[in-house]
PDB file of N, CA and C in Angstrom:
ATOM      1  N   UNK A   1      -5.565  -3.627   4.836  1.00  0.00           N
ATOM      2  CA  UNK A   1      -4.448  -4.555   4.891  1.00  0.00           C
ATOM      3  C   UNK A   1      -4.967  -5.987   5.012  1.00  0.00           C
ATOM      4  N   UNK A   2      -6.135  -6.127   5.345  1.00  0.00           N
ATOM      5  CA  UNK A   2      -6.715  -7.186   5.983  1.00  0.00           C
ATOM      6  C   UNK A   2      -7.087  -8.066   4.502  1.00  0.00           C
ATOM      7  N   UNK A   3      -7.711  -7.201   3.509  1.00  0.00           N
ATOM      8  CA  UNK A   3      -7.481  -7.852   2.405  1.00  0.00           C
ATOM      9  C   UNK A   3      -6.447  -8.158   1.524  1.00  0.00           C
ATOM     10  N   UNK A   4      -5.748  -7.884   1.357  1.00  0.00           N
ATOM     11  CA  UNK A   4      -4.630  -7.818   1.050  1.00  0.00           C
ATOM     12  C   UNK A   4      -4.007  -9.152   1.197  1.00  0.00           C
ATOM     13  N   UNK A   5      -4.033  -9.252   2.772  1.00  0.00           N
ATOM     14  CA  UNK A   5      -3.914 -10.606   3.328  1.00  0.00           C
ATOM     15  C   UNK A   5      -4.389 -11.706   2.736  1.00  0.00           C
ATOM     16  N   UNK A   6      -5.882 -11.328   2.815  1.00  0.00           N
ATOM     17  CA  UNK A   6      -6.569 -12.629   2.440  1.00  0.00           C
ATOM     18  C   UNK A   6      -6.636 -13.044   1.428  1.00  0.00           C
ATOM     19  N   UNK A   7      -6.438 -12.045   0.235  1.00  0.00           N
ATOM     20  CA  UNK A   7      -5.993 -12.594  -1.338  1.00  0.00           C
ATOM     21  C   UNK A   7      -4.874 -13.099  -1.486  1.00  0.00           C
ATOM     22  N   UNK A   8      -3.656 -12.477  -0.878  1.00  0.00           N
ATOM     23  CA  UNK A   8      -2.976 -12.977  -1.245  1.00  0.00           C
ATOM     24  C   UNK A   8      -2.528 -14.268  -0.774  1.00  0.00           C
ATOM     25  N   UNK A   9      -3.013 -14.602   0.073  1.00  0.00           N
ATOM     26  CA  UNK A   9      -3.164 -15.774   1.151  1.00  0.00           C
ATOM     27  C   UNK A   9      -3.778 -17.015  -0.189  1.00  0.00           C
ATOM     28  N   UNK A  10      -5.086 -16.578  -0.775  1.00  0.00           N
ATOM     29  CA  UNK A  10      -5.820 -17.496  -1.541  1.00  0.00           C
ATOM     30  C   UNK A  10      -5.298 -17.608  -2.920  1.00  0.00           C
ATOM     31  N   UNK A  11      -4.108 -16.361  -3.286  1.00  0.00           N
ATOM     32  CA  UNK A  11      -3.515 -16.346  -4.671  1.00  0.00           C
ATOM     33  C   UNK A  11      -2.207 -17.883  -4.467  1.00  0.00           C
ATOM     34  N   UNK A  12      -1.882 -17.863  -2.861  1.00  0.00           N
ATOM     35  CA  UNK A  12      -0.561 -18.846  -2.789  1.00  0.00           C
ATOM     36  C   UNK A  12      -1.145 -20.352  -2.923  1.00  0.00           C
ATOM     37  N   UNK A  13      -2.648 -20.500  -2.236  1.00  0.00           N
ATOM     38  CA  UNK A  13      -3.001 -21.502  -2.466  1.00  0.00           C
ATOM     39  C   UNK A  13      -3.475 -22.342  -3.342  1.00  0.00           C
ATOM     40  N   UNK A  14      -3.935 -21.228  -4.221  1.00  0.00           N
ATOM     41  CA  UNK A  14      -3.972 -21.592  -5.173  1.00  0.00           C
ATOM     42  C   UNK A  14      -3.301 -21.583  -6.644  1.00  0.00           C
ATOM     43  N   UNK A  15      -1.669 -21.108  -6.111  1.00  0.00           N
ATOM     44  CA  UNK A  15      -0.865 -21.919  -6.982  1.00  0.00           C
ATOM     45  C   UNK A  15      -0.435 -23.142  -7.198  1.00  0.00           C
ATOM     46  N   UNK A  16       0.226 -23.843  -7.856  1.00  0.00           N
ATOM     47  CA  UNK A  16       0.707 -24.804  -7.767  1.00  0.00           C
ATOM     48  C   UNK A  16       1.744 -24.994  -7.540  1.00  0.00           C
ATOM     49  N   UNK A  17       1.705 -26.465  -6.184  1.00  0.00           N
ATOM     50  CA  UNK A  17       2.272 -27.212  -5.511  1.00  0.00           C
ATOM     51  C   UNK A  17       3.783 -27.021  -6.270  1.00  0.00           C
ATOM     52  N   UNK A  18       4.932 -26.793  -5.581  1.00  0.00           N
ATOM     53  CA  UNK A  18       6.145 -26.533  -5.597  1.00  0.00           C
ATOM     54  C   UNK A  18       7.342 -25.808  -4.535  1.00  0.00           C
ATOM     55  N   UNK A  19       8.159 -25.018  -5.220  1.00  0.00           N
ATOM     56  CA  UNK A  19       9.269 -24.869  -4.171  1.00  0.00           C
ATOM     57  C   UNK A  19       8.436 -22.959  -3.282  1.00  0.00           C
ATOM     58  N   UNK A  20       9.745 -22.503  -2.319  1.00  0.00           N
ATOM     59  CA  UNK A  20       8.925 -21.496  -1.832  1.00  0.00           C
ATOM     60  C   UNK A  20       8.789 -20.604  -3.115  1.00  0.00           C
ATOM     61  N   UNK A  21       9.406 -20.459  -4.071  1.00  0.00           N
ATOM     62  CA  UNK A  21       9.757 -19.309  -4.979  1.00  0.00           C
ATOM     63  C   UNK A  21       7.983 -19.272  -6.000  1.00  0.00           C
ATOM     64  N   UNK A  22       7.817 -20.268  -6.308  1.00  0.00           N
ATOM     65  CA  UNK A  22       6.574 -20.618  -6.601  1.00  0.00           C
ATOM     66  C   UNK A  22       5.336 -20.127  -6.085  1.00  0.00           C
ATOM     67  N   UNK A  23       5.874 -19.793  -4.392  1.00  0.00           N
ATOM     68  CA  UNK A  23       4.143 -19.536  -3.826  1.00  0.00           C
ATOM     69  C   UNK A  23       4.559 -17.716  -3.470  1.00  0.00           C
ATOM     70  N   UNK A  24       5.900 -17.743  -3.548  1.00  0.00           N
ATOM     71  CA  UNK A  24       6.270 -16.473  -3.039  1.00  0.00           C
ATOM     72  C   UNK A  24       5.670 -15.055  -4.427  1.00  0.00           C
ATOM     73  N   UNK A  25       5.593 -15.912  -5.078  1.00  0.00           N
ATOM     74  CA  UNK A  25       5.352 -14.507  -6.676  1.00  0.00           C
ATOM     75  C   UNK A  25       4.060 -14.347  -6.860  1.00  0.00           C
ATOM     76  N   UNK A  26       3.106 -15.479  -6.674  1.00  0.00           N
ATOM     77  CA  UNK A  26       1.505 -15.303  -6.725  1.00  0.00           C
ATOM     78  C   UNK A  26       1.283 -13.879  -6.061  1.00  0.00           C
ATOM     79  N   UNK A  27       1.945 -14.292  -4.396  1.00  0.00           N
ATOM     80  CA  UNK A  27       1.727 -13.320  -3.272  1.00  0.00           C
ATOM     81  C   UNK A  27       1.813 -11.804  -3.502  1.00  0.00           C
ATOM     82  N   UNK A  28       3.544 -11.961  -4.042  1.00  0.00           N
ATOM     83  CA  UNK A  28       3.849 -10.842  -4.478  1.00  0.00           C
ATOM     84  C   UNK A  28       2.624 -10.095  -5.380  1.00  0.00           C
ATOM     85  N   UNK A  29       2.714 -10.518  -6.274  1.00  0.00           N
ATOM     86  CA  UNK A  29       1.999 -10.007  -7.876  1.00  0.00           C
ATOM     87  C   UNK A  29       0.471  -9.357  -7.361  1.00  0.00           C
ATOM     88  N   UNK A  30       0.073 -10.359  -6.342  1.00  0.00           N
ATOM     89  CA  UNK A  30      -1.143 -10.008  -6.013  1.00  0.00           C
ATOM     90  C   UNK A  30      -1.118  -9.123  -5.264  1.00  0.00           C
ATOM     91  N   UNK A  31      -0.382  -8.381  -4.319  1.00  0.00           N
ATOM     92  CA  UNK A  31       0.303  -7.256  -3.662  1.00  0.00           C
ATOM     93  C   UNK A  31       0.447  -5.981  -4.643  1.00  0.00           C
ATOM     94  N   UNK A  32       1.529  -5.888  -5.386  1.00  0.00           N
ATOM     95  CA  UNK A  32       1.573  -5.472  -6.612  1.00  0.00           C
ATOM     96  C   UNK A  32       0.320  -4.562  -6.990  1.00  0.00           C
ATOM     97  N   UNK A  33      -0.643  -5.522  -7.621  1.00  0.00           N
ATOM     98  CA  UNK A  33      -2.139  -4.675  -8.035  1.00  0.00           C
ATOM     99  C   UNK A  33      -2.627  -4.499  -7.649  1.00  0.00           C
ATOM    100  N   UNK A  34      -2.838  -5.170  -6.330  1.00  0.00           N
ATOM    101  CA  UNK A  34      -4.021  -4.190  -5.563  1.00  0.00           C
ATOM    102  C   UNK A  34      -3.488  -3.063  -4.892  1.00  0.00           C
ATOM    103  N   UNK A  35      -1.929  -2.797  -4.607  1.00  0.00           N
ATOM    104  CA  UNK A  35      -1.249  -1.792  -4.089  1.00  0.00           C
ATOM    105  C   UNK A  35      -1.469  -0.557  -5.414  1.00  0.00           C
ATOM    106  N   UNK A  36      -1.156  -0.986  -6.447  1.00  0.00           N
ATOM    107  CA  UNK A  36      -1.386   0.032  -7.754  1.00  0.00           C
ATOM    108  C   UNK A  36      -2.348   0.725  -7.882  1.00  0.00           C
ATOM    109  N   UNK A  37      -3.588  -0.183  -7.995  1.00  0.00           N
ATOM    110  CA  UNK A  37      -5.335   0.212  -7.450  1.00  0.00           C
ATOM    111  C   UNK A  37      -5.223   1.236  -6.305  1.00  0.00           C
ATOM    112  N   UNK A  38      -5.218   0.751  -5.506  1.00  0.00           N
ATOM    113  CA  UNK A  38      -4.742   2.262  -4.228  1.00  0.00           C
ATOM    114  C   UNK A  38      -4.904   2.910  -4.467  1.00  0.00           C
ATOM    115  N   UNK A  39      -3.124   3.249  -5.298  1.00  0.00           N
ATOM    116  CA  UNK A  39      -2.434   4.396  -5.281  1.00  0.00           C
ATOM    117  C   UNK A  39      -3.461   5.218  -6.706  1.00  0.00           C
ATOM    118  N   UNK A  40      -3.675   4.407  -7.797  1.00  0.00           N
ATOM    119  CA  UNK A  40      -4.201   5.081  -8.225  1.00  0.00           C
ATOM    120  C   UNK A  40      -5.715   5.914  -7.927  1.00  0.00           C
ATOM    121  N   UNK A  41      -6.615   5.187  -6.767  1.00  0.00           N
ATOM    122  CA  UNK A  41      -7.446   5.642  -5.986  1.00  0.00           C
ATOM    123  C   UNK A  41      -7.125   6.710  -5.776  1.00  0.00           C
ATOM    124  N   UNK A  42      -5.817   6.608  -4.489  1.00  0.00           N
ATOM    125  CA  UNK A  42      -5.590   7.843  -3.527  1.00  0.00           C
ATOM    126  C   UNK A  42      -5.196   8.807  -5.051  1.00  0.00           C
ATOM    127  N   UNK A  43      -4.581   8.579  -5.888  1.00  0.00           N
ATOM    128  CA  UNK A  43      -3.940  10.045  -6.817  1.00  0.00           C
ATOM    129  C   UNK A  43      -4.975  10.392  -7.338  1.00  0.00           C
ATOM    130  N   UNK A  44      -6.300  10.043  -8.240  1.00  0.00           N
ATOM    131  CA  UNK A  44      -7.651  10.284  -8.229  1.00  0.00           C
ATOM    132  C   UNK A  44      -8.258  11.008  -7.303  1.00  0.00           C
ATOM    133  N   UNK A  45      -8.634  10.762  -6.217  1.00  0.00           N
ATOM    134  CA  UNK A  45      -8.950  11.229  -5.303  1.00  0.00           C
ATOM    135  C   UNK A  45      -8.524  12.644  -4.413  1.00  0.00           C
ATOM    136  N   UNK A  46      -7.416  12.442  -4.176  1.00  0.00           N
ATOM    137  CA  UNK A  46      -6.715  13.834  -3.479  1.00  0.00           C
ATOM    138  C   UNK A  46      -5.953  14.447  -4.487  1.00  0.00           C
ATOM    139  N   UNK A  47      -5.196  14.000  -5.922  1.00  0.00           N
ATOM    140  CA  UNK A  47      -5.215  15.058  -6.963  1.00  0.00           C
ATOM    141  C   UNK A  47      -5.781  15.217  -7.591  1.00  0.00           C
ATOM    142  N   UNK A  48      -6.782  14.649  -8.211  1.00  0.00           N
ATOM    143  CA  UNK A  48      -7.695  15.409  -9.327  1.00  0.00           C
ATOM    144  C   UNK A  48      -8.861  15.804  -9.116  1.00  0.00           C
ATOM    145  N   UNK A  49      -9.580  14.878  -8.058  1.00  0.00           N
ATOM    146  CA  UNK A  49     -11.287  15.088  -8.325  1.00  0.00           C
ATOM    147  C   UNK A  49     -11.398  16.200  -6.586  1.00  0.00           C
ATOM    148  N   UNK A  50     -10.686  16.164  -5.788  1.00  0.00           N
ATOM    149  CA  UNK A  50     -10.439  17.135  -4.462  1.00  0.00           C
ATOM    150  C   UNK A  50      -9.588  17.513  -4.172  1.00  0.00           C
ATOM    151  N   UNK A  51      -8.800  18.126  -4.616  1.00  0.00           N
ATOM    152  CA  UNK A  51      -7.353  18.380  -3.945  1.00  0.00           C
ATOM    153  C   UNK A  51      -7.623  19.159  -2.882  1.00  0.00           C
ATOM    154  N   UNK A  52      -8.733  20.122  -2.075  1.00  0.00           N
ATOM    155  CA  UNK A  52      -8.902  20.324  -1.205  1.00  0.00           C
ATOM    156  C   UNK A  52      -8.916  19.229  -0.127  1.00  0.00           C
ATOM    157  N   UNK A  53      -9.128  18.469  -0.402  1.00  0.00           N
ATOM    158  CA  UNK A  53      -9.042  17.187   0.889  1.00  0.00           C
ATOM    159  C   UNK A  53      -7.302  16.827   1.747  1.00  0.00           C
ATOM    160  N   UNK A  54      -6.614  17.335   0.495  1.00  0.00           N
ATOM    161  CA  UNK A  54      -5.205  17.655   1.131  1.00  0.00           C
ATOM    162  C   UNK A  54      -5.312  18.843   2.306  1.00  0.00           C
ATOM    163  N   UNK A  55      -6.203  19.398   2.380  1.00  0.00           N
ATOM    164  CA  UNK A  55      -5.589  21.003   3.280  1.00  0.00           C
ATOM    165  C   UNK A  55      -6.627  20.184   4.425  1.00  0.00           C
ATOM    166  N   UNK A  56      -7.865  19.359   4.412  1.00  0.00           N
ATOM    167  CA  UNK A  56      -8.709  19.018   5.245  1.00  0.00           C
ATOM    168  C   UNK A  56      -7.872  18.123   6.246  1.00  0.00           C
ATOM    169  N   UNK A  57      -6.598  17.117   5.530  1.00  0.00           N
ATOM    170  CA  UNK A  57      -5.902  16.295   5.849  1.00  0.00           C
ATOM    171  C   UNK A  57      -5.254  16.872   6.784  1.00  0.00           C
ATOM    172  N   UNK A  58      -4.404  17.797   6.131  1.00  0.00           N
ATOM    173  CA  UNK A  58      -3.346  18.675   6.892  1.00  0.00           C
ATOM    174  C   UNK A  58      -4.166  19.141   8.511  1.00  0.00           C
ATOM    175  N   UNK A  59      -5.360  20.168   7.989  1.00  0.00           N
ATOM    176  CA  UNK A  59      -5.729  20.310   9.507  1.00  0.00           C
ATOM    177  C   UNK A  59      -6.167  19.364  10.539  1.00  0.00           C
ATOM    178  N   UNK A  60      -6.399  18.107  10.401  1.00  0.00           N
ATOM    179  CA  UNK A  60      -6.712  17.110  10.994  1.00  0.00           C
ATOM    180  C   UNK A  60      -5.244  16.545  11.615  1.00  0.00           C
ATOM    181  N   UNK A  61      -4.719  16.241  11.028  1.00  0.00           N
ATOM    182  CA  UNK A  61      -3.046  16.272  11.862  1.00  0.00           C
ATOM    183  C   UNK A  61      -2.280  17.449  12.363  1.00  0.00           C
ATOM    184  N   UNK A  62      -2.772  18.166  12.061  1.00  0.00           N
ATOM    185  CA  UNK A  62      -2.274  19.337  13.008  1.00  0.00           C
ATOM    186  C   UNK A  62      -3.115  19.733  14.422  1.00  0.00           C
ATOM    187  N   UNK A  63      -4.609  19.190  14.165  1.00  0.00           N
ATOM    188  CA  UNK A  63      -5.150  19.319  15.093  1.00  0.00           C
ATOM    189  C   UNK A  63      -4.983  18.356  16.672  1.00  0.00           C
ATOM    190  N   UNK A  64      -4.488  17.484  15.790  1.00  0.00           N
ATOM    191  CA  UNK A  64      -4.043  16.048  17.123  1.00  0.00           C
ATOM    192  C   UNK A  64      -3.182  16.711  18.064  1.00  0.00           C
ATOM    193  N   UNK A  65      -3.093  16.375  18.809  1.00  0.00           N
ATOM    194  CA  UNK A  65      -2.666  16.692  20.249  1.00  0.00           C
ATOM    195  C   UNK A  65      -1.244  16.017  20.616  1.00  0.00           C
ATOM    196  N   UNK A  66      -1.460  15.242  20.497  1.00  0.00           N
ATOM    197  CA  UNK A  66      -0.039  14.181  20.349  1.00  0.00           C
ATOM    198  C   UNK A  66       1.205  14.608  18.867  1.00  0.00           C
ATOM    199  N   UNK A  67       0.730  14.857  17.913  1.00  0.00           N
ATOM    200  CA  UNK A  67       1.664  15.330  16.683  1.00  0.00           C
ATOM    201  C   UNK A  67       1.553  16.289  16.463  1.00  0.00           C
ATOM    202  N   UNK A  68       0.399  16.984  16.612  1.00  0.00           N
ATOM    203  CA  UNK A  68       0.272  18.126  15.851  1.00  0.00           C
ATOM    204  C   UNK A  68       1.246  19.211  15.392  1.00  0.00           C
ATOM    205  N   UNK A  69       2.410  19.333  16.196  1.00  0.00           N
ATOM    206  CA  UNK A  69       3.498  20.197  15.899  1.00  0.00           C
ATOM    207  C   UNK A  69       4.583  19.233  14.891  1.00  0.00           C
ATOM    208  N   UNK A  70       4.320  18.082  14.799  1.00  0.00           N
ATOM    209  CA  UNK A  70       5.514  17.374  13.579  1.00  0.00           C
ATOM    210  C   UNK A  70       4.714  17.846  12.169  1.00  0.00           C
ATOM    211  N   UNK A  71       3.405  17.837  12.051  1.00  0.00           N
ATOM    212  CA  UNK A  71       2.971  17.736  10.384  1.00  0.00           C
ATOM    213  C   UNK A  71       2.478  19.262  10.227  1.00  0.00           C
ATOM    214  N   UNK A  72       2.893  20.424  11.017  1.00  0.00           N
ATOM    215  CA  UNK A  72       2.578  21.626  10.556  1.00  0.00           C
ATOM    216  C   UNK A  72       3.741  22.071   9.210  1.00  0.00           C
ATOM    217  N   UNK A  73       4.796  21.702   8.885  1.00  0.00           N
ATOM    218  CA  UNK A  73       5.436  22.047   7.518  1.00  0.00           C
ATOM    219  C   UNK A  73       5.760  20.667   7.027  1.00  0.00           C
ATOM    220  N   UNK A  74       4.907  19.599   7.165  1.00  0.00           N
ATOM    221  CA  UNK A  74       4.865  18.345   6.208  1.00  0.00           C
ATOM    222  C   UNK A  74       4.472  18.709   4.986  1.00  0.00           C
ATOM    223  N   UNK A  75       4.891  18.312   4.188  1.00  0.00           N
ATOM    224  CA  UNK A  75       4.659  18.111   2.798  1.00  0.00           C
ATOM    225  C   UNK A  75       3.516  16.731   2.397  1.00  0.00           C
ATOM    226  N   UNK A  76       1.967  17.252   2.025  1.00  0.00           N
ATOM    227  CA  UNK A  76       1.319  16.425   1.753  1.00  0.00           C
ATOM    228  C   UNK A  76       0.667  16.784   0.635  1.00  0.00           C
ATOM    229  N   UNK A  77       1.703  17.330  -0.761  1.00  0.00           N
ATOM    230  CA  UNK A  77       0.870  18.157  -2.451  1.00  0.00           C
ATOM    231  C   UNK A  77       1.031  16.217  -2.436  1.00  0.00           C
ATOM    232  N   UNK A  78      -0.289  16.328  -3.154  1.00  0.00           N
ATOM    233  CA  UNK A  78      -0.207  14.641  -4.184  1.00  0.00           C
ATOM    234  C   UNK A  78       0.095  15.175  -5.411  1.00  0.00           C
ATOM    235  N   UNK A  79       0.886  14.767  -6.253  1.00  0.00           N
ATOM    236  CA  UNK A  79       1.252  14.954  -7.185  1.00  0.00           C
ATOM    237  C   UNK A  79       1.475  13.409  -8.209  1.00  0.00           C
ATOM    238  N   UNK A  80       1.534  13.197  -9.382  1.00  0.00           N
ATOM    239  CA  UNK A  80       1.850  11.904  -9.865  1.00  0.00           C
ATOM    240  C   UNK A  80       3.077  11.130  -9.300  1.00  0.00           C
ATOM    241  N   UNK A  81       3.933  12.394  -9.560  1.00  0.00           N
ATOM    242  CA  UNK A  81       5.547  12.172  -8.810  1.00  0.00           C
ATOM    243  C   UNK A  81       5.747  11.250  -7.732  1.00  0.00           C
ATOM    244  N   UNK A  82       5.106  12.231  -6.811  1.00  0.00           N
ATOM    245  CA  UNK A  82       5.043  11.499  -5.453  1.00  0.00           C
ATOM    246  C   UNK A  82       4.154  10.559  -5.214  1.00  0.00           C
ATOM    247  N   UNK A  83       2.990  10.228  -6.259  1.00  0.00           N
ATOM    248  CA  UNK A  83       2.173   9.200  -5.508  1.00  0.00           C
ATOM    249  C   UNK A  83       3.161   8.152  -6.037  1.00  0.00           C
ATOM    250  N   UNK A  84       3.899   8.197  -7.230  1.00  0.00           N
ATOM    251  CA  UNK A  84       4.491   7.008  -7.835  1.00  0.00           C
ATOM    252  C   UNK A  84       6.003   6.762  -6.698  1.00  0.00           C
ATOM    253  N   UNK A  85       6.396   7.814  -6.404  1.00  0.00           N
ATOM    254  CA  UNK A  85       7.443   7.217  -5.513  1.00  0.00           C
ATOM    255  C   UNK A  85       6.925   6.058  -4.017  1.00  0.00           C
ATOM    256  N   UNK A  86       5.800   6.860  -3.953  1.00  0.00           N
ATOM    257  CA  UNK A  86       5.196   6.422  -2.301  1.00  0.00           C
ATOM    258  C   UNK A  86       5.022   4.907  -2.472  1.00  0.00           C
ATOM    259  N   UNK A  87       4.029   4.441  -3.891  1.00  0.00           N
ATOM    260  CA  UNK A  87       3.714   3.130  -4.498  1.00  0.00           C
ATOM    261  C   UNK A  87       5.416   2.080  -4.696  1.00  0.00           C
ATOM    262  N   UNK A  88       6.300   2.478  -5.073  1.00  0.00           N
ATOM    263  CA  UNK A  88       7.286   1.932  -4.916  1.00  0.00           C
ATOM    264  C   UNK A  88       8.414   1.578  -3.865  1.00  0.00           C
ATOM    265  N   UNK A  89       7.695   2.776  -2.978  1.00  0.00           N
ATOM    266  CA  UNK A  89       8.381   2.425  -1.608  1.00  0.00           C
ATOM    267  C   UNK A  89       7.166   1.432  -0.822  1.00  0.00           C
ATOM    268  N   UNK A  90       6.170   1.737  -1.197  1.00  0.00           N
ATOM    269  CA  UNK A  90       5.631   0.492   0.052  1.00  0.00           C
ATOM    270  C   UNK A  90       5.691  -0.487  -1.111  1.00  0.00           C
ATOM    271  N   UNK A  91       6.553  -0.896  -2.255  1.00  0.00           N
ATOM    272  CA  UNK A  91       6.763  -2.486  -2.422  1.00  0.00           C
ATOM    273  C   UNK A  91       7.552  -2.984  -1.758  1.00  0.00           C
ATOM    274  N   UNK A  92       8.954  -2.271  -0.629  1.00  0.00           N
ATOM    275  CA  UNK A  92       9.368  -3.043  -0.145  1.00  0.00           C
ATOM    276  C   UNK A  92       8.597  -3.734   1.061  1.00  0.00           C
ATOM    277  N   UNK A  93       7.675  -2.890   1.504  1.00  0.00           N
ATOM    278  CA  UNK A  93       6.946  -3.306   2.711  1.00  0.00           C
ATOM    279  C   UNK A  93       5.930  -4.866   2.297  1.00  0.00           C
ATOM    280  N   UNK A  94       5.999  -4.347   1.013  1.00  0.00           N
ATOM    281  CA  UNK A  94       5.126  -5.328   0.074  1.00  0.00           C
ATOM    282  C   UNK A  94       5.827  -7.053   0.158  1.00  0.00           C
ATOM    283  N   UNK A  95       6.753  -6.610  -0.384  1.00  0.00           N
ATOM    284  CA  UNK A  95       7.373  -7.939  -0.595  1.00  0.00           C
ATOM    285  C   UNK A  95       7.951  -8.332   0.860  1.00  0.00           C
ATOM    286  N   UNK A  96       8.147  -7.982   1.722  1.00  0.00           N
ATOM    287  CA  UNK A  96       8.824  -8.410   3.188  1.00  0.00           C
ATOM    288  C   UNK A  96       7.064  -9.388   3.747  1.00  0.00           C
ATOM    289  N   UNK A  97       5.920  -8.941   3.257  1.00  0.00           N
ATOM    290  CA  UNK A  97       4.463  -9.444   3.700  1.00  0.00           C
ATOM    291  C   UNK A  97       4.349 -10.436   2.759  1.00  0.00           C
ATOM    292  N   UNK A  98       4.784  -9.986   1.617  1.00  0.00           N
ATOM    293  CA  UNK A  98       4.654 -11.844   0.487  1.00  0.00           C
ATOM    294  C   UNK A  98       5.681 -12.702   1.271  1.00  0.00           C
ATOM    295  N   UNK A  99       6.520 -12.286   1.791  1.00  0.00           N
ATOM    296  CA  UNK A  99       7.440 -13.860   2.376  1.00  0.00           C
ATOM    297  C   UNK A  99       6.735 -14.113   3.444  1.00  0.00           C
ATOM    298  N   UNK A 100       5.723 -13.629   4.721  1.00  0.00           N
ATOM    299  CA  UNK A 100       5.721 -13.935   5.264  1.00  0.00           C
ATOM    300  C   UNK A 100       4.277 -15.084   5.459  1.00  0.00           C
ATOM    301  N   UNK A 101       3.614 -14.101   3.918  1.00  0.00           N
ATOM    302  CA  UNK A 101       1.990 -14.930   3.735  1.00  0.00           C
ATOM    303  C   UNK A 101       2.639 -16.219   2.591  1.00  0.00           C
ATOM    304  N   UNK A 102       3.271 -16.534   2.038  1.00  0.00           N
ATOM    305  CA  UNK A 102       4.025 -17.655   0.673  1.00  0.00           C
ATOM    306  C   UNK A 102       4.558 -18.575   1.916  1.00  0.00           C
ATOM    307  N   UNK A 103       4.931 -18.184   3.049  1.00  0.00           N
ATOM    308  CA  UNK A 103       5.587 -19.344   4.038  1.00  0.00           C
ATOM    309  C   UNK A 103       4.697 -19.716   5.010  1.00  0.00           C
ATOM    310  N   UNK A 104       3.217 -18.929   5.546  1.00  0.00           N
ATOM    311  CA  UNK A 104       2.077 -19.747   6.011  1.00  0.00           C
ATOM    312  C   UNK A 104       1.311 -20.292   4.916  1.00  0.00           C
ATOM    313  N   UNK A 105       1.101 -19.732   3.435  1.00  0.00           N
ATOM    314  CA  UNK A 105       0.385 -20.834   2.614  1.00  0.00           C
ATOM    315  C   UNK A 105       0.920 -22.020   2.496  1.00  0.00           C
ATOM    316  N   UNK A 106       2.382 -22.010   2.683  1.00  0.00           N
ATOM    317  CA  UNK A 106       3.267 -23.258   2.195  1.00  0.00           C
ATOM    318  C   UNK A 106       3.285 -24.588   2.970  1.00  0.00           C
ATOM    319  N   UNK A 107       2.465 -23.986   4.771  1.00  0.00           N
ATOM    320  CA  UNK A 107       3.085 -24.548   5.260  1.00  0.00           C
ATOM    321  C   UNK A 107       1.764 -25.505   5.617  1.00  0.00           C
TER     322      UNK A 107
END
């Protein structure tokens, strides 16, 4: 997350000088692809090249002490489906962090 930050931090500054809407889309956009990158990481990764790393996952949260009884019938298949829904739900998380990094570059 930490990068994330900091690019997009250096994408606002280095737009040009204007209103918030201006510094707010660099942020965004730059959010955007490196969030895509991720996801396409994580769907690489836990669906195609290991999908055993899903069941390694699973026992590791089941093993916690504190949760372990919430993620014993979680649903964690990666599938394209779901990695593409997951990627579109953290854009809202996405864009709520571009307003908040577009209004310290701005300021």
């Amino acid at each position: 997350m930490i990068l994330y930050l900091v690019f997009m931090y250096r994408a606002v500054k280095s737009a040009a000088p204007g209103d918030f809407r201006s510094a707010l889309q660099p942020a965004f956009l730059t959010f955007v692809v490196a969030n895509a990158l991720f996801y396409l990481f994580y769907y690489l990764l836990f669906g195609v090249f290991d999908p055993g790393l899903v069941d390694l996952q699973r026992e590791t949260m089941v093993s916690d002490p504190r949760f372990g009884q919430a993620f014993e019938n979680y649903d964690l298949k990666v599938t394209l489906g779901n990695t593409f829904f997951r990627y579109c739900y953290s854009l809202i998380g996405g864009f709520i962090l571009s307003l908040g990094v577009a209004a310290a570059g701005r300021r």
